[in-house]
C-alpha atoms as a PDB file:
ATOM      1  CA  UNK A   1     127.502  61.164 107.448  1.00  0.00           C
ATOM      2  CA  UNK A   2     126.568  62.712 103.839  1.00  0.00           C
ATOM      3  CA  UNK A   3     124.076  65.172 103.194  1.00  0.00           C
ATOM      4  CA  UNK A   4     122.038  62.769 101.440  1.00  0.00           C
ATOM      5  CA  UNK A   5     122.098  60.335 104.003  1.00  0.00           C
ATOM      6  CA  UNK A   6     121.352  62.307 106.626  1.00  0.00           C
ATOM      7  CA  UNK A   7     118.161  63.531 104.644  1.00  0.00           C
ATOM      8  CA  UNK A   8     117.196  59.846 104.478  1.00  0.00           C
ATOM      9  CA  UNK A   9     117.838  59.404 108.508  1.00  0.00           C
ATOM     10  CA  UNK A  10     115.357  62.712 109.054  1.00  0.00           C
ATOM     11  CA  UNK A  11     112.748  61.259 106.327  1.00  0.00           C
ATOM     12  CA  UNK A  12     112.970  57.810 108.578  1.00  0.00           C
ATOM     13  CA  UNK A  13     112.500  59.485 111.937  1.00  0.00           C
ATOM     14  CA  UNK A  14     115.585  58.679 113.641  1.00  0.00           C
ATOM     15  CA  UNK A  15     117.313  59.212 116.084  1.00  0.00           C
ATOM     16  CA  UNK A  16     118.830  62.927 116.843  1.00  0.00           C
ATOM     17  CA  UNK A  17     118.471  63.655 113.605  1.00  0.00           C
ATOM     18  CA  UNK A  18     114.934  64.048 113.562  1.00  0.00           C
ATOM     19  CA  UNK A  19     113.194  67.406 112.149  1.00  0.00           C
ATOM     20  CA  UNK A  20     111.932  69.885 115.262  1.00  0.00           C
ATOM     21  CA  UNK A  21     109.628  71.857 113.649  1.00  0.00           C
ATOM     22  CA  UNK A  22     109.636  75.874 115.476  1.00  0.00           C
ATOM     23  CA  UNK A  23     105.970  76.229 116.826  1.00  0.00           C
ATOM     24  CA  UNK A  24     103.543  78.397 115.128  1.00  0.00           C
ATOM     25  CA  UNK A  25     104.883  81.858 116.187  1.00  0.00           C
ATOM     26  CA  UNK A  26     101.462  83.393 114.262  1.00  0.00           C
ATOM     27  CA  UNK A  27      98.472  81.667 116.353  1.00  0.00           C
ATOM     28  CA  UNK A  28      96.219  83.706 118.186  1.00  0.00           C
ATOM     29  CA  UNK A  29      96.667  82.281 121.978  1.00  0.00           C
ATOM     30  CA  UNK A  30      93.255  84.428 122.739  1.00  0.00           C
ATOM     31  CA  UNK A  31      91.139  83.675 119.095  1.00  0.00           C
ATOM     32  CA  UNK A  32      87.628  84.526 121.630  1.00  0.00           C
ATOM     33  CA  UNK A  33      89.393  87.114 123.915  1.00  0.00           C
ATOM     34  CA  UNK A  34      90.431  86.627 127.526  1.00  0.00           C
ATOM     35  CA  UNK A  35      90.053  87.285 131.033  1.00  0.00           C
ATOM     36  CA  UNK A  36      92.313  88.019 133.827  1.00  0.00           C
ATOM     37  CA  UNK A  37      93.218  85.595 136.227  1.00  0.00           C
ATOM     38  CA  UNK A  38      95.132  86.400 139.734  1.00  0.00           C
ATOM     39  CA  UNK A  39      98.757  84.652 139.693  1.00  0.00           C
ATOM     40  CA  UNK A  40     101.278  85.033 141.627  1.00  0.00           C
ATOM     41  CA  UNK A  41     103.862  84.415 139.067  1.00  0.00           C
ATOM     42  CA  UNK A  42     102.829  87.044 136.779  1.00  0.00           C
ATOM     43  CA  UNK A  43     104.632  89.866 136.805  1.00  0.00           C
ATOM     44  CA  UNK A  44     101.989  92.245 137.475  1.00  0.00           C
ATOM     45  CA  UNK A  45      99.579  89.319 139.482  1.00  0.00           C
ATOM     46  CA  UNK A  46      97.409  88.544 136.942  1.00  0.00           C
ATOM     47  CA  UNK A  47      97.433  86.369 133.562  1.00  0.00           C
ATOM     48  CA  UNK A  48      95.213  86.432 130.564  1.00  0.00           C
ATOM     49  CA  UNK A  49      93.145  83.414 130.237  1.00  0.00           C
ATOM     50  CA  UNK A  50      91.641  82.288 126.861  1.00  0.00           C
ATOM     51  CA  UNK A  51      87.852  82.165 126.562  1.00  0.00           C
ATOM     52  CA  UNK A  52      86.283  79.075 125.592  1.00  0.00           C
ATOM     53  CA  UNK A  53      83.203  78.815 124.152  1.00  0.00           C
ATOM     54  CA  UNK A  54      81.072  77.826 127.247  1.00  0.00           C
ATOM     55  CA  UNK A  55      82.990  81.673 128.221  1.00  0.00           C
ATOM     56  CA  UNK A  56      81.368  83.305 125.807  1.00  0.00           C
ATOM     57  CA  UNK A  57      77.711  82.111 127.020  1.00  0.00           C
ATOM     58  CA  UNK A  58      78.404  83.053 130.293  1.00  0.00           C
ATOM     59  CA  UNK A  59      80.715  86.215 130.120  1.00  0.00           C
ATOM     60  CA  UNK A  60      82.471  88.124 133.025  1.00  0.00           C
ATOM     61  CA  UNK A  61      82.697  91.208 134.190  1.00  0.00           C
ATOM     62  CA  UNK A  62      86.434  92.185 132.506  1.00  0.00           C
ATOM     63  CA  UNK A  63      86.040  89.685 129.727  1.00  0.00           C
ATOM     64  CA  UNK A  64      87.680  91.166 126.282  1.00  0.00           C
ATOM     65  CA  UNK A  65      86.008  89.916 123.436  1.00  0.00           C
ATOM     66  CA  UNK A  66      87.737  90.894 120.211  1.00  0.00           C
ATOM     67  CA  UNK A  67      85.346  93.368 118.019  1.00  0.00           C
ATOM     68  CA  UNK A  68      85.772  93.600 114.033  1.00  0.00           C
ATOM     69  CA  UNK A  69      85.478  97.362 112.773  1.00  0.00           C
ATOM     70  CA  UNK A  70      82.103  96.859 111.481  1.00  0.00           C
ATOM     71  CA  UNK A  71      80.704  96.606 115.733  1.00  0.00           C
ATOM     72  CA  UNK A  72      81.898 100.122 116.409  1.00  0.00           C
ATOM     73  CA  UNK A  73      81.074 101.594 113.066  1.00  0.00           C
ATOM     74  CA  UNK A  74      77.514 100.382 113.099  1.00  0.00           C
ATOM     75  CA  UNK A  75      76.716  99.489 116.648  1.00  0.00           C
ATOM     76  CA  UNK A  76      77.934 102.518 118.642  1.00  0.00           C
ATOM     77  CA  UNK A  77      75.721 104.908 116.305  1.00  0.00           C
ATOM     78  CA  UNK A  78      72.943 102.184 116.620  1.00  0.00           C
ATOM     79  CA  UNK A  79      72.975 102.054 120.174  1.00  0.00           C
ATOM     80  CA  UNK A  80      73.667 105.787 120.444  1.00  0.00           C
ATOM     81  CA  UNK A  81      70.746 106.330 118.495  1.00  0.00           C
ATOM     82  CA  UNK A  82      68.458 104.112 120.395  1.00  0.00           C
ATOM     83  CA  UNK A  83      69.663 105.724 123.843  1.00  0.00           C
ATOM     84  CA  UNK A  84      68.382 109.369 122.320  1.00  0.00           C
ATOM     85  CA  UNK A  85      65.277 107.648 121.158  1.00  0.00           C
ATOM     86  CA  UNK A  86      64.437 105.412 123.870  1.00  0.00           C
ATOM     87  CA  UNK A  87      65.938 106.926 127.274  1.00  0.00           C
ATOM     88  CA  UNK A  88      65.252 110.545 125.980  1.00  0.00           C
ATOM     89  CA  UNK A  89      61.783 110.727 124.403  1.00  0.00           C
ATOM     90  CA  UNK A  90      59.813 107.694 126.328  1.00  0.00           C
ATOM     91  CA  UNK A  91      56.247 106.591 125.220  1.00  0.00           C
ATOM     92  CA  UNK A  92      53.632 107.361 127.734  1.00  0.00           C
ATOM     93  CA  UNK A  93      52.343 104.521 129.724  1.00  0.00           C
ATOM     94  CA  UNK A  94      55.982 102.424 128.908  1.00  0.00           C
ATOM     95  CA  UNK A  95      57.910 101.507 132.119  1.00  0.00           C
ATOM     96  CA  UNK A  96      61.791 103.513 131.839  1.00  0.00           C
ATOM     97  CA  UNK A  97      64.042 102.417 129.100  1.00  0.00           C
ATOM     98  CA  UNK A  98      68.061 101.854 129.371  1.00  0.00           C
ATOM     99  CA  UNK A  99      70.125 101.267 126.310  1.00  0.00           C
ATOM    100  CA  UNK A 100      73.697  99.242 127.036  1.00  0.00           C
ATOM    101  CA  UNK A 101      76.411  98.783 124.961  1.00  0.00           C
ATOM    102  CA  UNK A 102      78.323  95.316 125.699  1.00  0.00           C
ATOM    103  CA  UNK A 103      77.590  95.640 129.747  1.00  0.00           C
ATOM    104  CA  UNK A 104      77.688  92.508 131.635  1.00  0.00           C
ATOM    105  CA  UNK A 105      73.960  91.669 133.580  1.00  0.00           C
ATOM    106  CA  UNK A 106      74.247  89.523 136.214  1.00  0.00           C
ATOM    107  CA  UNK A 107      71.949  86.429 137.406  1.00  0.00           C
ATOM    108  CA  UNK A 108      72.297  84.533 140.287  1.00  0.00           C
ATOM    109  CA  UNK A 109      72.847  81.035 139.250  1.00  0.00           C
ATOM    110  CA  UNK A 110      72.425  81.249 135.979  1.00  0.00           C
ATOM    111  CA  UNK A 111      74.557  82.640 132.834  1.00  0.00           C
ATOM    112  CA  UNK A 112      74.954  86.295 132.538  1.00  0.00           C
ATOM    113  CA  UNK A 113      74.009  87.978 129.385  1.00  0.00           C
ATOM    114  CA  UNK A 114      75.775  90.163 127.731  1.00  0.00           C
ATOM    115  CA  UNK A 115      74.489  91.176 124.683  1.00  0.00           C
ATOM    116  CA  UNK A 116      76.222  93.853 121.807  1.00  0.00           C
ATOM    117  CA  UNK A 117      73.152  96.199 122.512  1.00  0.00           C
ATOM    118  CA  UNK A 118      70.692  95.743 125.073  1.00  0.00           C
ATOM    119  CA  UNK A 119      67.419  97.876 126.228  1.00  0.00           C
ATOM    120  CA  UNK A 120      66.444  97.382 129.494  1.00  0.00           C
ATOM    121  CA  UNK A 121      63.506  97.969 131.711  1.00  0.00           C
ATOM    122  CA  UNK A 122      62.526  99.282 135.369  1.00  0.00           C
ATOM    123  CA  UNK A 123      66.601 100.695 135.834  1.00  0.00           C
ATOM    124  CA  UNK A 124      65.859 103.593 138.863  1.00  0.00           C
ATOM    125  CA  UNK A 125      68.830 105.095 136.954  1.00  0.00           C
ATOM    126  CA  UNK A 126      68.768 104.613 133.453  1.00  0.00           C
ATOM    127  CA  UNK A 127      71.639 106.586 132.677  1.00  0.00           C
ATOM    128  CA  UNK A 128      74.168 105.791 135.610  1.00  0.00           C
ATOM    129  CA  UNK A 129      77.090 104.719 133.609  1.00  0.00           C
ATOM    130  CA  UNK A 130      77.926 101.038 134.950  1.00  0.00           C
ATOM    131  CA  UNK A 131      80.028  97.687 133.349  1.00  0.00           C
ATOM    132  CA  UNK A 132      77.488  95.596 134.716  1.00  0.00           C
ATOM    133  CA  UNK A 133      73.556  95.057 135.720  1.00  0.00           C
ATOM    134  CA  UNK A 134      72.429  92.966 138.823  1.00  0.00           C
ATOM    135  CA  UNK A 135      69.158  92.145 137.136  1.00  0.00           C
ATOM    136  CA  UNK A 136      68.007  90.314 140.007  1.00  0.00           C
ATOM    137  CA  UNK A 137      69.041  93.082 142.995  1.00  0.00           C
ATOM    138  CA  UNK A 138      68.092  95.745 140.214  1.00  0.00           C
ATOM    139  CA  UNK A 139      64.407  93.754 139.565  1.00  0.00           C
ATOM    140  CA  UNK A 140      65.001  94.871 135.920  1.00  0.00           C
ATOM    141  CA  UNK A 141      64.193  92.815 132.474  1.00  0.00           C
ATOM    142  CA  UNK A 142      66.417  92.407 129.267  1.00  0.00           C
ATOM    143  CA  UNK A 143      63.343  93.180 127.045  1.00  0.00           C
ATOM    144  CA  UNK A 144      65.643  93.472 124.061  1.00  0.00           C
ATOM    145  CA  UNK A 145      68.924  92.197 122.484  1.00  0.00           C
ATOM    146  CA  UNK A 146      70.968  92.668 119.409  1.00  0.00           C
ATOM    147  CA  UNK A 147      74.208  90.769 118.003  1.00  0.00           C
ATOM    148  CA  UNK A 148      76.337  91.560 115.346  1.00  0.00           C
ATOM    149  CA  UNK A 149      77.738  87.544 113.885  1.00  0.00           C
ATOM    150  CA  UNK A 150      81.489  87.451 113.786  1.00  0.00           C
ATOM    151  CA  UNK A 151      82.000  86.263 110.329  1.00  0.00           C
ATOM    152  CA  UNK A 152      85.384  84.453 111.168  1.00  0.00           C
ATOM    153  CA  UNK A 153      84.646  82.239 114.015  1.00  0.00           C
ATOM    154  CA  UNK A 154      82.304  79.877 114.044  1.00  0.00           C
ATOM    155  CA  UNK A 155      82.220  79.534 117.686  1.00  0.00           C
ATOM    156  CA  UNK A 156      80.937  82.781 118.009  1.00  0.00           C
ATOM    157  CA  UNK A 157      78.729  82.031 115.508  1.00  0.00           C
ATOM    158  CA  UNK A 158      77.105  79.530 117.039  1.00  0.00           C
ATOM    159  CA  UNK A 159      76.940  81.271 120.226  1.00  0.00           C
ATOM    160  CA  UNK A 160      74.888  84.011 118.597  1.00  0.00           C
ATOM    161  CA  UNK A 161      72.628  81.566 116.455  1.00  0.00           C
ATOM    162  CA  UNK A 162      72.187  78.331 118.996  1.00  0.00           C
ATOM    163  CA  UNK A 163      73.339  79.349 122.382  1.00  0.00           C
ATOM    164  CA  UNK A 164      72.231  82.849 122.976  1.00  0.00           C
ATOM    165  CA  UNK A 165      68.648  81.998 121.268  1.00  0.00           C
ATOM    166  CA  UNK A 166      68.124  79.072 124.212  1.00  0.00           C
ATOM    167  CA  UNK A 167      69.630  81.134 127.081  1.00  0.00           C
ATOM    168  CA  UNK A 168      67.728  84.285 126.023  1.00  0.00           C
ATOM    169  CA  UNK A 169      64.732  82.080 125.987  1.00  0.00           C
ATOM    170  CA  UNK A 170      65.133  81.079 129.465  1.00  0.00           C
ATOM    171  CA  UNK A 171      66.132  84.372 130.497  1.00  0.00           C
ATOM    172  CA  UNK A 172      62.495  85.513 129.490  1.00  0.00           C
ATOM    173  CA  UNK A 173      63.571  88.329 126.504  1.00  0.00           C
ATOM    174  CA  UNK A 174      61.269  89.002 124.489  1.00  0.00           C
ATOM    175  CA  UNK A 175      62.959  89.997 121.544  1.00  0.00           C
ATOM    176  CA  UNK A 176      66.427  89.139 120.207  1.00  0.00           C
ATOM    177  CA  UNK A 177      68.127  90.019 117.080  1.00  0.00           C
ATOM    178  CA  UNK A 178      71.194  89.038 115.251  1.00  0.00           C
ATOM    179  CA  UNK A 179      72.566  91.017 112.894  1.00  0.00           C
ATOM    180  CA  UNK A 180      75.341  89.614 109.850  1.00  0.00           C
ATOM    181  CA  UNK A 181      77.864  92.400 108.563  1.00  0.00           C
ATOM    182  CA  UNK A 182      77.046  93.739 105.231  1.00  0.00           C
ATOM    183  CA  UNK A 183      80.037  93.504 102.608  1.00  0.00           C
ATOM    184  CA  UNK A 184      81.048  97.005 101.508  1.00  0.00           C
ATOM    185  CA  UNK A 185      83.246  95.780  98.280  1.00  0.00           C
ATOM    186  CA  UNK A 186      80.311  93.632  97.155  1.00  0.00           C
ATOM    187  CA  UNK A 187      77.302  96.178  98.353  1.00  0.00           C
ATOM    188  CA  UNK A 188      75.871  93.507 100.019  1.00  0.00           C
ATOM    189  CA  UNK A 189      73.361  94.505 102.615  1.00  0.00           C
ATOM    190  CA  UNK A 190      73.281  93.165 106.292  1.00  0.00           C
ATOM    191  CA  UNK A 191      70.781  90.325 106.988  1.00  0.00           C
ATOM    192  CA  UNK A 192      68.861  90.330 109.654  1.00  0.00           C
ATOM    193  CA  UNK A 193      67.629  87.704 111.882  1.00  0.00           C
ATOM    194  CA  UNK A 194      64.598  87.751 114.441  1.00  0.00           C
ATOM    195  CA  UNK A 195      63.415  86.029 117.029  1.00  0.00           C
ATOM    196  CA  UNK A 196      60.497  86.291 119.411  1.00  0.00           C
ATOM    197  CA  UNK A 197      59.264  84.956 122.823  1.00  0.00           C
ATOM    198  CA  UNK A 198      56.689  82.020 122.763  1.00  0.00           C
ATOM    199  CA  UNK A 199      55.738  82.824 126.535  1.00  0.00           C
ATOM    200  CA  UNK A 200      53.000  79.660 126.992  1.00  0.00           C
ATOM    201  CA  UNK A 201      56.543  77.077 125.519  1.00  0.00           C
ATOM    202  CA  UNK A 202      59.356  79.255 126.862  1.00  0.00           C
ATOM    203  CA  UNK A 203      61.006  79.115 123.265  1.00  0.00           C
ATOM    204  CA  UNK A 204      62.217  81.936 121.209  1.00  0.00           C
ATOM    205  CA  UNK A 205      60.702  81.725 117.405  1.00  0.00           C
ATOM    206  CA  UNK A 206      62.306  82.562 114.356  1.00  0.00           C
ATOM    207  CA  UNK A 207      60.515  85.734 112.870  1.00  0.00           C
ATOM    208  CA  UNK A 208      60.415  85.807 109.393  1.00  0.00           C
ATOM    209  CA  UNK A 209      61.833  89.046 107.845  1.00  0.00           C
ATOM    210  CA  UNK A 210      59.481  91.150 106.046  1.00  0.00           C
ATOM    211  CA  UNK A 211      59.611  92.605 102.165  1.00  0.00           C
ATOM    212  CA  UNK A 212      62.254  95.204 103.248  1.00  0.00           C
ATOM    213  CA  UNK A 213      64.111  92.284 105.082  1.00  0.00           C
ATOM    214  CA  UNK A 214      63.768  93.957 108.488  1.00  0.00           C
ATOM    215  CA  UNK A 215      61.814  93.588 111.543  1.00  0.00           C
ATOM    216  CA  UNK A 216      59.505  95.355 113.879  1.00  0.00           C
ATOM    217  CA  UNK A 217      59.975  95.498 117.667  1.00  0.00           C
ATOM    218  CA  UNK A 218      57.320  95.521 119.859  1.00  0.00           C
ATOM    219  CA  UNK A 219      59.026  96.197 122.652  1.00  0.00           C
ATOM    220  CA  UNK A 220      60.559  99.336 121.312  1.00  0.00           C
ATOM    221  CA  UNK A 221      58.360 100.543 118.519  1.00  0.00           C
ATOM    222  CA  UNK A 222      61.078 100.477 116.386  1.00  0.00           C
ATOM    223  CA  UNK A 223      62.124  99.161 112.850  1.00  0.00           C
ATOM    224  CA  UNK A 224      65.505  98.003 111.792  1.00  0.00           C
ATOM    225  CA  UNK A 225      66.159  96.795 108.677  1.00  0.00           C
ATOM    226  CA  UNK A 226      69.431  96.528 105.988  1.00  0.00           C
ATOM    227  CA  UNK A 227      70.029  99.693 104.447  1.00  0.00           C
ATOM    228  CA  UNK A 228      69.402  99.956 100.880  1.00  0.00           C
ATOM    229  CA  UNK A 229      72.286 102.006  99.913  1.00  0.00           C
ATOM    230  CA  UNK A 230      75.634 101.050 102.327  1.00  0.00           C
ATOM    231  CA  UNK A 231      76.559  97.744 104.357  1.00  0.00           C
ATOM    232  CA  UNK A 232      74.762  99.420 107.722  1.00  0.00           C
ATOM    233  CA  UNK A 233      71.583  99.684 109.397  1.00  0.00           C
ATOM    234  CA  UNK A 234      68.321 101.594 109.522  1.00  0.00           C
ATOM    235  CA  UNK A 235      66.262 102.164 111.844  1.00  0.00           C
ATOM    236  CA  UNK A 236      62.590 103.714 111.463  1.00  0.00           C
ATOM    237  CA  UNK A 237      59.467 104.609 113.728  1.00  0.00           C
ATOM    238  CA  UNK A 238      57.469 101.446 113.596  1.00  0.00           C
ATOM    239  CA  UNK A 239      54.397 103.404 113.248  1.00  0.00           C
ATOM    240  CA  UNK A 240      55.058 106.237 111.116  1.00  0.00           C
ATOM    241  CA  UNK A 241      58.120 104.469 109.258  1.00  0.00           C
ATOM    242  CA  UNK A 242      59.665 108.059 109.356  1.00  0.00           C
ATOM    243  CA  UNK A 243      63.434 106.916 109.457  1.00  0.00           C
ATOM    244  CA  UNK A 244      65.954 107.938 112.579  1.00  0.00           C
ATOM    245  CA  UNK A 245      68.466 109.733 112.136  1.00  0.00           C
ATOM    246  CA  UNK A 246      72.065 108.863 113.460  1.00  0.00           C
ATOM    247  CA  UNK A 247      74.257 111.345 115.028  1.00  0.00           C
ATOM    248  CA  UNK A 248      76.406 111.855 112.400  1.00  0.00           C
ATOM    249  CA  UNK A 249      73.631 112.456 109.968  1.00  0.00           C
ATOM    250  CA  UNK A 250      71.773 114.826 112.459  1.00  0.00           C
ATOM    251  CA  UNK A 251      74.944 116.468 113.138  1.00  0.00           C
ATOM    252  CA  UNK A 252      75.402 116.847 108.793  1.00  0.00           C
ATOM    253  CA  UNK A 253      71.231 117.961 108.709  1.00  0.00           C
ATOM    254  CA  UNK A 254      72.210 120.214 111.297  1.00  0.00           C
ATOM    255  CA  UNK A 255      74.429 122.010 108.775  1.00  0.00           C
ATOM    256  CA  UNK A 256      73.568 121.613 105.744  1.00  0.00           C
ATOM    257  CA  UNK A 257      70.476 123.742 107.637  1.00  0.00           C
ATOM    258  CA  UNK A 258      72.407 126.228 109.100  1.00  0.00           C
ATOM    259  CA  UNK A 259      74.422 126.813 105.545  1.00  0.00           C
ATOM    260  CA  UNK A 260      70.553 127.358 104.087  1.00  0.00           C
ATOM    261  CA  UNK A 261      69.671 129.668 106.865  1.00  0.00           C
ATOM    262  CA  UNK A 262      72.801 131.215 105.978  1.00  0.00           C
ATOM    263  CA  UNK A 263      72.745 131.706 102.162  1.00  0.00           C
ATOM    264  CA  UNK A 264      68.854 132.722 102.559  1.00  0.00           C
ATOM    265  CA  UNK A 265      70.239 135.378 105.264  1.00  0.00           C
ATOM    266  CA  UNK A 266      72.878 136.364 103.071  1.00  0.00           C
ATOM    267  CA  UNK A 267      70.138 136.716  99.862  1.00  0.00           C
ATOM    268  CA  UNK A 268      68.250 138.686 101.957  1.00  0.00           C
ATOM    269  CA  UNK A 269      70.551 141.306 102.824  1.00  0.00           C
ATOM    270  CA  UNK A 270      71.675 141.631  98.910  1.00  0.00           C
ATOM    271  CA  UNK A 271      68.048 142.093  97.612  1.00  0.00           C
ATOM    272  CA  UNK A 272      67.534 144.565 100.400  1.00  0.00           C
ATOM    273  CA  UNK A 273      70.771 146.161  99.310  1.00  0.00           C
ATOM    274  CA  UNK A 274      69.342 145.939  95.978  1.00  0.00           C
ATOM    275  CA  UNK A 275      65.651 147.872  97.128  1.00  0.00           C
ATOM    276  CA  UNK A 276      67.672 150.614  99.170  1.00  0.00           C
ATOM    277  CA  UNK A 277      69.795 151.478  95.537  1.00  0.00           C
ATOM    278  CA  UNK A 278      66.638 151.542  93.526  1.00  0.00           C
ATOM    279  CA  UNK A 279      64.960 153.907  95.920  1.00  0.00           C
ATOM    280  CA  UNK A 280      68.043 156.046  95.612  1.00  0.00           C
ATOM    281  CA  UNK A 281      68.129 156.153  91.906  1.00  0.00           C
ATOM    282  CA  UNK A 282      64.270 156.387  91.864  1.00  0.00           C
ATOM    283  CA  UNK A 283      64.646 159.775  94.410  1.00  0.00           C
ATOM    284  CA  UNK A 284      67.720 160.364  92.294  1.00  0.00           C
ATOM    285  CA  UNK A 285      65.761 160.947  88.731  1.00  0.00           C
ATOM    286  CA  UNK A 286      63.037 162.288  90.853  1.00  0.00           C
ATOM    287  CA  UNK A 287      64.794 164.872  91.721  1.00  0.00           C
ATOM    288  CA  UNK A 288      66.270 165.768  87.978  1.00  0.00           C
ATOM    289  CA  UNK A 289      62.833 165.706  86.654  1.00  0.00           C
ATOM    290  CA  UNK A 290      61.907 168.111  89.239  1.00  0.00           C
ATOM    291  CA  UNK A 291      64.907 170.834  88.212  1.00  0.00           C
ATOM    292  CA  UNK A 292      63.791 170.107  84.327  1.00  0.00           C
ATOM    293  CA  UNK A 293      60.760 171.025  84.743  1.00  0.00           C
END
């Protein structure tokens, strides 16, 4: 058979000569993460499992959830700074605080959340490192949660916009907070979205940003808000609006202070320098005048 007609017998779909097209060797087989699963025909007992949505609003203890480099750029120094703030200096007459970074909290019966930050309240041990909460053993509350939106899957996406604002609702937390990434080609700022318990309709509702397009926490007595100048966060005193510093930014205050104490040390010891040579001179010409005369 020629070439040409052999094209023609592919183009009509028969027989053996029909095009097998190789499979898509560059699809994700996790696109929302995975979870382990015990088989005995895996080499090492266990298989990854791809998350489905319905996965992702009710997550495991285990699950892997891919993270862009915007979560741990802005969200470990967010929660970081919330855990010095909140767990550290606590306001009088305010139950214990915990701040968790993606920990699973467990309810009997109903989904778990599992939230990119999440303060919590009543822990006996705030700061026992753990990968999950028993909120129900533990008698604790989620009193507040914040997402960062993936920007390239829309199932995620929705589970931060629709399904986390319904379960959180029924879950009783008060506050909830979704955060988009800012864009650091285009020095766009991060946008912020609130919500807030309605406790007499069990609904969250939508809190409107305010001038500086952030939004206050009650149960925290914090602000957060876009940050004027880079594609991150700030974060304020919701009282005094005296902004919080990060770690890294406490950590540069911390020496840009100690170069100041420093060069004023160092200043110091020159003018005194300085004083002990004039008094020389000074007894110096004293002491001419004296034979002179």
């Amino acid at each position: 058979m020629s070439s040409s007609a052999k094209r023609e017998a592919r183009a009509a779909g028969g027989g053996s000569a029909a095009v097998v097209r190789p499979a898509d060797r560059t699809a994700d087989p996790f696109p929302l993460g995975w979870r382990l699963r015990f088989s005995a025909d895996a080499d090492e007992g266990y298989e990854r499992v791809p998350l489905t949505p319905a996965d992702l609003l009710d997550p495991q203890e285990g699950d892997i959830v891919p993270e862009g480099n915007w979560h741990y750029r802005v969200l470990d120094p967010v929660a970081d700074l919330l855990r010095r703030v909140l767990e550290q200096r606590p306001a009088a007459g305010r139950p214990a605080l915990a701040v968790f970074r993606d920990v699973v909290m467990v309810r009997k019966g109903r989904p778990n959340l599992s939230p990119d930050v999440a303060v919590i309240a009543g822990l006996r041990r705030p700061t026992a490192p753990s990968r999950s909460v028993d909120l129900d053993q533990e008698g604790v509350r989620l009193l507040f949660a914040l997402e960062v939106i993936s920007t390239s899957r829309k199932e995620i996406r929705d589970k931060d916009y629709v399904g986390n604002v319904r379960i959180y609702a029924e879950a009783g937390v008060p506050e909830y907070v979704a955060v988009e990434p800012g864009d650091v080609d285009r020095g766009a700022p991060v946008k912020l979205s609130a919500w807030r318990l309605d406790r007499e309709r069990g609904k969250l509702r939508t809190v409107e940003p305010d001038e500086r397009g952030g939004f206050s926490s009650q149960t925290t007595g914090l602000w957060l808000g876009p940050d004027p100048w880079g594609p991150g966060l700030v974060v304020e005193d919701a009282a005094t609006g005296q902004r919080l510093r990060f770690s890294d930014e406490e950590e540069a205050a911390r020496r840009e202070e100690e170069a100041a104490r420093r060069e004023a040390e160092r200043r110091a010891d020159k003018a005194e320098r300085r004083v002990d040579e004039l008094e020389r001179e000074i007894a110096r010409l004293r002491g001419r005048l004296g034979q002179d005369a």
